[in-house]
Each structure stands twice: as C-alpha cells, then as structure tokens.
C-alpha atoms as a PDB file:
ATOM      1  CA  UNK A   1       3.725 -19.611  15.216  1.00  0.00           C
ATOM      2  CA  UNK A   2       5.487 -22.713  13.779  1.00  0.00           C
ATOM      3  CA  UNK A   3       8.766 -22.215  12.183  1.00  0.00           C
ATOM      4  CA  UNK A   4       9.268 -22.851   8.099  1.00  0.00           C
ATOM      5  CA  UNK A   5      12.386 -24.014   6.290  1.00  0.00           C
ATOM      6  CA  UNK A   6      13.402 -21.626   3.591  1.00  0.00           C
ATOM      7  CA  UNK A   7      12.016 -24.613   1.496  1.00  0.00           C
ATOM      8  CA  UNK A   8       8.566 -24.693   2.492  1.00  0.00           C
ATOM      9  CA  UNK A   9       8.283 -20.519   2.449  1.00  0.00           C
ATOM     10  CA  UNK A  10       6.188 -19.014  -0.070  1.00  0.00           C
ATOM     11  CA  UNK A  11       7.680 -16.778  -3.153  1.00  0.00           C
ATOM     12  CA  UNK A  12       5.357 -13.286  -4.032  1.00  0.00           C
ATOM     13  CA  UNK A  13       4.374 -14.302  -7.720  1.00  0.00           C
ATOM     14  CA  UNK A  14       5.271 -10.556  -8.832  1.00  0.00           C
ATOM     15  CA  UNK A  15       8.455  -9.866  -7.864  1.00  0.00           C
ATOM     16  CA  UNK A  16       9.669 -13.228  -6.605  1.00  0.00           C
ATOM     17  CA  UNK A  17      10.720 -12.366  -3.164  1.00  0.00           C
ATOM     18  CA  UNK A  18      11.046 -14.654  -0.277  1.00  0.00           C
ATOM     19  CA  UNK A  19       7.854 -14.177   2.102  1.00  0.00           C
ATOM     20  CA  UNK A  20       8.659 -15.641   5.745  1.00  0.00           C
ATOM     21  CA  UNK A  21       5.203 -14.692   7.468  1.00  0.00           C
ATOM     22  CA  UNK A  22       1.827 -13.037   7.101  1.00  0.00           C
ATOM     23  CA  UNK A  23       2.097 -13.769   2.944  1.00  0.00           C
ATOM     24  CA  UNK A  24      -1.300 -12.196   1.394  1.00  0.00           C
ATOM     25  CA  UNK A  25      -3.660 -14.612  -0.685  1.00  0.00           C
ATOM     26  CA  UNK A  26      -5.251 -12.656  -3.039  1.00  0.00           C
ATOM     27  CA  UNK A  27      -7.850 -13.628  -5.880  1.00  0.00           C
ATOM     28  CA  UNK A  28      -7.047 -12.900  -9.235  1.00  0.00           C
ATOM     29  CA  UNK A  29      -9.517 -14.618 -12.505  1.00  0.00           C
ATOM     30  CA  UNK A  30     -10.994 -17.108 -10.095  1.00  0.00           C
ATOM     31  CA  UNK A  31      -7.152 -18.458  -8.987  1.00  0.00           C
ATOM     32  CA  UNK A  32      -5.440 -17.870  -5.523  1.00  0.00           C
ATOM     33  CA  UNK A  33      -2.622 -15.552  -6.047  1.00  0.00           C
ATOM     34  CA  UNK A  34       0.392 -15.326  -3.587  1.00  0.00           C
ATOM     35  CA  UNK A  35       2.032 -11.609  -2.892  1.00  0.00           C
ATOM     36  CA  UNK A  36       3.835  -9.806  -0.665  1.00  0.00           C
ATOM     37  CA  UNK A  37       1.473  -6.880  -0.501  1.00  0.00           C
ATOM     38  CA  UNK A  38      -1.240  -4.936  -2.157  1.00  0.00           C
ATOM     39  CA  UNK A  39       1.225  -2.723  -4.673  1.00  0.00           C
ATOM     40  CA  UNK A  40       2.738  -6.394  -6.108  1.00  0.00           C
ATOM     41  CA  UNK A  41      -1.195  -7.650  -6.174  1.00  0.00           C
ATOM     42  CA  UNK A  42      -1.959  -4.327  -8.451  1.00  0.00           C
ATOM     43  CA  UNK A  43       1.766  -5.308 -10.423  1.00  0.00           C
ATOM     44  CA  UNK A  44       0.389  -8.479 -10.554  1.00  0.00           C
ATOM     45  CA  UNK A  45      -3.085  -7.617 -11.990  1.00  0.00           C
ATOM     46  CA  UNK A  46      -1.905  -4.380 -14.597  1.00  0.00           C
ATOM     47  CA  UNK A  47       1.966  -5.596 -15.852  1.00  0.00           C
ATOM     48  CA  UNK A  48       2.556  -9.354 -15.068  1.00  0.00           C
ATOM     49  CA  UNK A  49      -0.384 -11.703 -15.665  1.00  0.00           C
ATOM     50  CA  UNK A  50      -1.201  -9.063 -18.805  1.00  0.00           C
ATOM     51  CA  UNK A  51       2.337  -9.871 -20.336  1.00  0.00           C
ATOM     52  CA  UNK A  52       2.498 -13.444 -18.848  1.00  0.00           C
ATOM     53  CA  UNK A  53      -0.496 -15.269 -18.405  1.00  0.00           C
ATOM     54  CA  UNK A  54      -0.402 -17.936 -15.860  1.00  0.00           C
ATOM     55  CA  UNK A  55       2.412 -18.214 -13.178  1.00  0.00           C
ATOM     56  CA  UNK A  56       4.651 -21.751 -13.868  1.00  0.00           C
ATOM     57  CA  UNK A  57       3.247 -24.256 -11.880  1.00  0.00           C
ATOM     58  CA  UNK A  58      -0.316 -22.789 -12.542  1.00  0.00           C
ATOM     59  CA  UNK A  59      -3.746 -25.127 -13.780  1.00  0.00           C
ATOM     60  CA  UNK A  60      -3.931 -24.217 -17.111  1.00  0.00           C
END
C-alpha cells in the first residue's frame, strides 16, 4: 500500500476526522460521499446534509 502525506488523506464529511486507509465512498443524491463508516454515512444522510446541504467544495 503506498504511503499518504497527512495532506493528501481524506477527511469523513460528517464528523471531519482524519481517515488514513480503507476510507468508505458512499453515494448520497447522485454525489460520492466520503466517511469513515456506515453510522457517519446514516449522520450524514438524517442530521448533516438535512441541516447543511452540500459539503464546501461540493458541485452545486
């Protein structure tokens, strides 16, 4: 497995934490959605899109 810098490493869209390896793409309205794991994809889908709407950085 190639090493990342901390730069390059993904950040779970829900709760913002630092994923090193194996982060889960998940589909959420047609858009890829980066998470840590299946209880921040249902966080994701029920509190923080809802209250939200698109992540920064997201196509509008």
């Amino acid at each position: 497995m190639p090493q990342r810098e901390v730069d390059e490493m993904p950040r779970c869209q829900s709760c913002g934490i630092l994923i090193p390896v194996q982060e889960m793409v998940k589909e959420h309205k047609g858009k890829p959605v980066i998470v840590c794991s299946d209880k921040c994809f249902r966080i994701y889908q029920t509190y923080w899109y809802p209250r939200y709407g698109q992540p920064a950085g997201g196509d509008s």
